[in-house]
N, C-alpha and C. Protein backbone atom coordinates (compact mmCIF):
# COMPACT_ATOMS: atom_id res chain seq x y z
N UNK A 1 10.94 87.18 -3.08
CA UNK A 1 12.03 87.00 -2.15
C UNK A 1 11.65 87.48 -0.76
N UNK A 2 11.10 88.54 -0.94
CA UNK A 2 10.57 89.48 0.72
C UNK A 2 9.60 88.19 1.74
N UNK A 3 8.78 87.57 0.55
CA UNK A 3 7.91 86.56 0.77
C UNK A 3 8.50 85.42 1.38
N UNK A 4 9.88 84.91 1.19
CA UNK A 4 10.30 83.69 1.87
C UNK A 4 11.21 84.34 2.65
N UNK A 5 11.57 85.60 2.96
CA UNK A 5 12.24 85.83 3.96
C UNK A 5 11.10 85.87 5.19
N UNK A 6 9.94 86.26 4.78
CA UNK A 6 8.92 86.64 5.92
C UNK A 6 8.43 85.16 6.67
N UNK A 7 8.51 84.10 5.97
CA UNK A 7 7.47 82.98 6.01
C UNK A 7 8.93 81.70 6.77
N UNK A 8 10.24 82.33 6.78
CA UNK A 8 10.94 81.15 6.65
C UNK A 8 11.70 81.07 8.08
N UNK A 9 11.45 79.86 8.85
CA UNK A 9 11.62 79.99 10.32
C UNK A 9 13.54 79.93 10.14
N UNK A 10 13.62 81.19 10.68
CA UNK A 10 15.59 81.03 11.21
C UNK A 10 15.68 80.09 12.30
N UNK A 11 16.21 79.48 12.36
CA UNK A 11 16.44 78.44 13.21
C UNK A 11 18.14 77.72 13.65
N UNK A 12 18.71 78.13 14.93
CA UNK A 12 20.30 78.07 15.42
C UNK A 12 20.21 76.15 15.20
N UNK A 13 21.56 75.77 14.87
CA UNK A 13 21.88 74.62 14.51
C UNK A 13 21.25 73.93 16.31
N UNK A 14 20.96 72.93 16.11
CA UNK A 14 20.82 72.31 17.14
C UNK A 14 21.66 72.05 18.25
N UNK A 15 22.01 71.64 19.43
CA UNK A 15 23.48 71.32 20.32
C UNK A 15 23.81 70.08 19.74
N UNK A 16 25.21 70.04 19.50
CA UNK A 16 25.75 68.54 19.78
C UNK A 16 25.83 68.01 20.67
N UNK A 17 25.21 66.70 21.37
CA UNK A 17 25.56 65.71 22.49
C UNK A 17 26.91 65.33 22.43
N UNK A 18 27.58 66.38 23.37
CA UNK A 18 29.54 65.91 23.35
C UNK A 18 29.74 65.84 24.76
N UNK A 19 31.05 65.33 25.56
CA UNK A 19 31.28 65.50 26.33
C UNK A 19 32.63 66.91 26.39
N UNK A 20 32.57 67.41 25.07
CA UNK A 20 33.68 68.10 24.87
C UNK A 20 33.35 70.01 25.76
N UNK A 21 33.90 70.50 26.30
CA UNK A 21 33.25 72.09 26.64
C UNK A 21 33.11 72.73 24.77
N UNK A 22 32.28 73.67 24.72
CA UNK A 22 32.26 74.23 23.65
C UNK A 22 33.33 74.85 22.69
N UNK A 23 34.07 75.11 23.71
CA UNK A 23 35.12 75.95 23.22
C UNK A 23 36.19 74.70 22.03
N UNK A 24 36.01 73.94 22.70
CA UNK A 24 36.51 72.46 21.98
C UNK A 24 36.01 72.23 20.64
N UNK A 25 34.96 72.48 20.49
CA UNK A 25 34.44 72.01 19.05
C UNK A 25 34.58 73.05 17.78
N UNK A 26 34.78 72.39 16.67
CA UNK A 26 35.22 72.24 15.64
C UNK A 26 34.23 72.76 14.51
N UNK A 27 33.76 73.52 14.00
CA UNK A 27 32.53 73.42 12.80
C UNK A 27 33.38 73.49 11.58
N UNK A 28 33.02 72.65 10.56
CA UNK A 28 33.16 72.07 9.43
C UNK A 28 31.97 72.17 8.26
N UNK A 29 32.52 72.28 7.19
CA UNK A 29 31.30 72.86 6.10
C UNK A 29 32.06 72.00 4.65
N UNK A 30 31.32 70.86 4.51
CA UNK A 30 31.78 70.25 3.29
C UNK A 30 30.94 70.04 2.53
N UNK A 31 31.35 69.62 0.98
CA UNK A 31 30.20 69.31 0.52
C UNK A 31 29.97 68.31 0.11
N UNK A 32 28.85 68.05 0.03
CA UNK A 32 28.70 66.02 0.04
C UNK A 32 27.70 65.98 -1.31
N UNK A 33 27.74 64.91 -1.75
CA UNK A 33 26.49 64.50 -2.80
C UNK A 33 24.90 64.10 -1.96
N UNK A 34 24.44 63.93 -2.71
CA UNK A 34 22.90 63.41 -2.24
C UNK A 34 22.96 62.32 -1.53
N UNK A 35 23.26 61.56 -2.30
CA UNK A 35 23.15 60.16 -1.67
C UNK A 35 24.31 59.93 -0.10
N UNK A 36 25.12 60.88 -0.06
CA UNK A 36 25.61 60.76 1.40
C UNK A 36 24.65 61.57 2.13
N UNK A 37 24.43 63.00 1.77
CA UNK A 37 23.50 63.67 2.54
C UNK A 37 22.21 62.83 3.29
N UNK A 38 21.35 62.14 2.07
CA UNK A 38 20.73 60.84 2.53
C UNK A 38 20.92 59.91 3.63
N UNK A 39 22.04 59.55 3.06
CA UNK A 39 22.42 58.80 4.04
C UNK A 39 22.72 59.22 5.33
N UNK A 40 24.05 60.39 5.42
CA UNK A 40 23.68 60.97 7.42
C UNK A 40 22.43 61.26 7.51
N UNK A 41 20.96 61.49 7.17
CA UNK A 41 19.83 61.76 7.63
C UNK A 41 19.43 60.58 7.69
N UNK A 42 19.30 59.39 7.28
CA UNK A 42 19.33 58.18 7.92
C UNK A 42 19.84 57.54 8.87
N UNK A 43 20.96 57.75 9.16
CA UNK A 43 22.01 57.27 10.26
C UNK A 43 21.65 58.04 11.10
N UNK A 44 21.29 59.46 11.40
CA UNK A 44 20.60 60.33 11.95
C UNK A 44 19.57 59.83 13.06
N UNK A 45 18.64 59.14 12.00
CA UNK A 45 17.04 58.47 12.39
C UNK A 45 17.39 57.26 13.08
N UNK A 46 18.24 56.54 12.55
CA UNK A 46 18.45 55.60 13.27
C UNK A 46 19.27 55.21 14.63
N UNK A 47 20.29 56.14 14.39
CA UNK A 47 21.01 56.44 16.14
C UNK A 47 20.32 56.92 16.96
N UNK A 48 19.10 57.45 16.44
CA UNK A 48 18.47 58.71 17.42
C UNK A 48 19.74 59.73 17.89
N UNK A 49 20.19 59.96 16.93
CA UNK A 49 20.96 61.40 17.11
C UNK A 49 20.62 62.68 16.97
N UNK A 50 21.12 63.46 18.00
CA UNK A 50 20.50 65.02 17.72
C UNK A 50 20.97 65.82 16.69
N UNK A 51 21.44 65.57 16.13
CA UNK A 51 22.59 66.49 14.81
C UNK A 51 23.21 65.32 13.94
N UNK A 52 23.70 65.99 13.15
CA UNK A 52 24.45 65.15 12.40
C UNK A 52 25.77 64.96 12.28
N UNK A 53 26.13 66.08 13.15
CA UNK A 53 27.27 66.23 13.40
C UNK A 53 27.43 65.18 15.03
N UNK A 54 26.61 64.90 15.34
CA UNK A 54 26.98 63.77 16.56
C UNK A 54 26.78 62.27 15.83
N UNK A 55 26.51 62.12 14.34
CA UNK A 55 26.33 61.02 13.86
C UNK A 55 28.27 61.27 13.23
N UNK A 56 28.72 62.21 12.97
CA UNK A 56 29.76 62.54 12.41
C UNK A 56 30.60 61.60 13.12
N UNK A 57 30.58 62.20 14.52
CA UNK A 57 31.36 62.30 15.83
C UNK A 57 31.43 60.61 15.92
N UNK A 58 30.45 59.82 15.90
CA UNK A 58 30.26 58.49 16.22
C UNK A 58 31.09 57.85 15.31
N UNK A 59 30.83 58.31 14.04
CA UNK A 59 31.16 57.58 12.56
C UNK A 59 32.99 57.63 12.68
N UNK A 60 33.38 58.37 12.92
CA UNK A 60 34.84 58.82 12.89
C UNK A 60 35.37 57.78 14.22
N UNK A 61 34.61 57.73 14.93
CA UNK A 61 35.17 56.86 16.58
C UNK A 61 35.19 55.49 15.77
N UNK A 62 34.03 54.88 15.17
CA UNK A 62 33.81 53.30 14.94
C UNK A 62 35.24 53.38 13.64
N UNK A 63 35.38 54.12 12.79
CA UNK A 63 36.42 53.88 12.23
C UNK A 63 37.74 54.25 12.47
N UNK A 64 38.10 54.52 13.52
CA UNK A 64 39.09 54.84 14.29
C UNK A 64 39.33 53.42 14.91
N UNK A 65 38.43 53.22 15.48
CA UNK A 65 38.52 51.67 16.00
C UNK A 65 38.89 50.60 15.02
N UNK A 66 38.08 50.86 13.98
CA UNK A 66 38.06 49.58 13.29
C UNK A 66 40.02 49.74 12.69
N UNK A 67 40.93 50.66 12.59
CA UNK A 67 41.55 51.18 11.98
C UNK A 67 43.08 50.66 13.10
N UNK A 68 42.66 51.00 14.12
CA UNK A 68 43.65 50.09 15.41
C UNK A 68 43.12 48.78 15.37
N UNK A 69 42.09 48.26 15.09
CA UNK A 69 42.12 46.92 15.24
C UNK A 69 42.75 45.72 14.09
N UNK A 70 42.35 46.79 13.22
CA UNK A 70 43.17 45.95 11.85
C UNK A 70 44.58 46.37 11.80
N UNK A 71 45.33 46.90 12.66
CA UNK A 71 46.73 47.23 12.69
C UNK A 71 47.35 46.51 13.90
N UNK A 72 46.52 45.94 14.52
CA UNK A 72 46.98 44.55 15.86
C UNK A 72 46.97 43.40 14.83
């Protein structure tokens, strides 16, 4: 145990790309299966997003949208 405490880089969550001030944001801790986990690290790679929590941020907007548009 002493051994992976010594060897294991601590590392602060990355920034989210928001336009929000900090004080604004929200942290959230859920738990997901694999295959979603997978998946935001894909959606990740492919937005070129810095976090996953700015893939969050995106994901929640497009279905927000899609959600007013099917209610016109």
């Amino acid at each position: 145990m002493a051994y992976l405490q010594r060897t294991r880089k601590l590392t602060m969550p990355r920034p989210i790309k928001t336009s929000l001030p900090e004080a604004k944001l929200k942290f959230i801790n859920v738990p997901v299966t694999n295959e979603t986990a997978t998946g935001l690290a894909h959606l990740k790679e492919s937005m070129g997003a810095s976090s996953q929590g700015e893939v969050i941020e995106k994901m929640v907007r497009i279905c927000l949208a899609i959600e007013n548009a099917a209610k016109k």
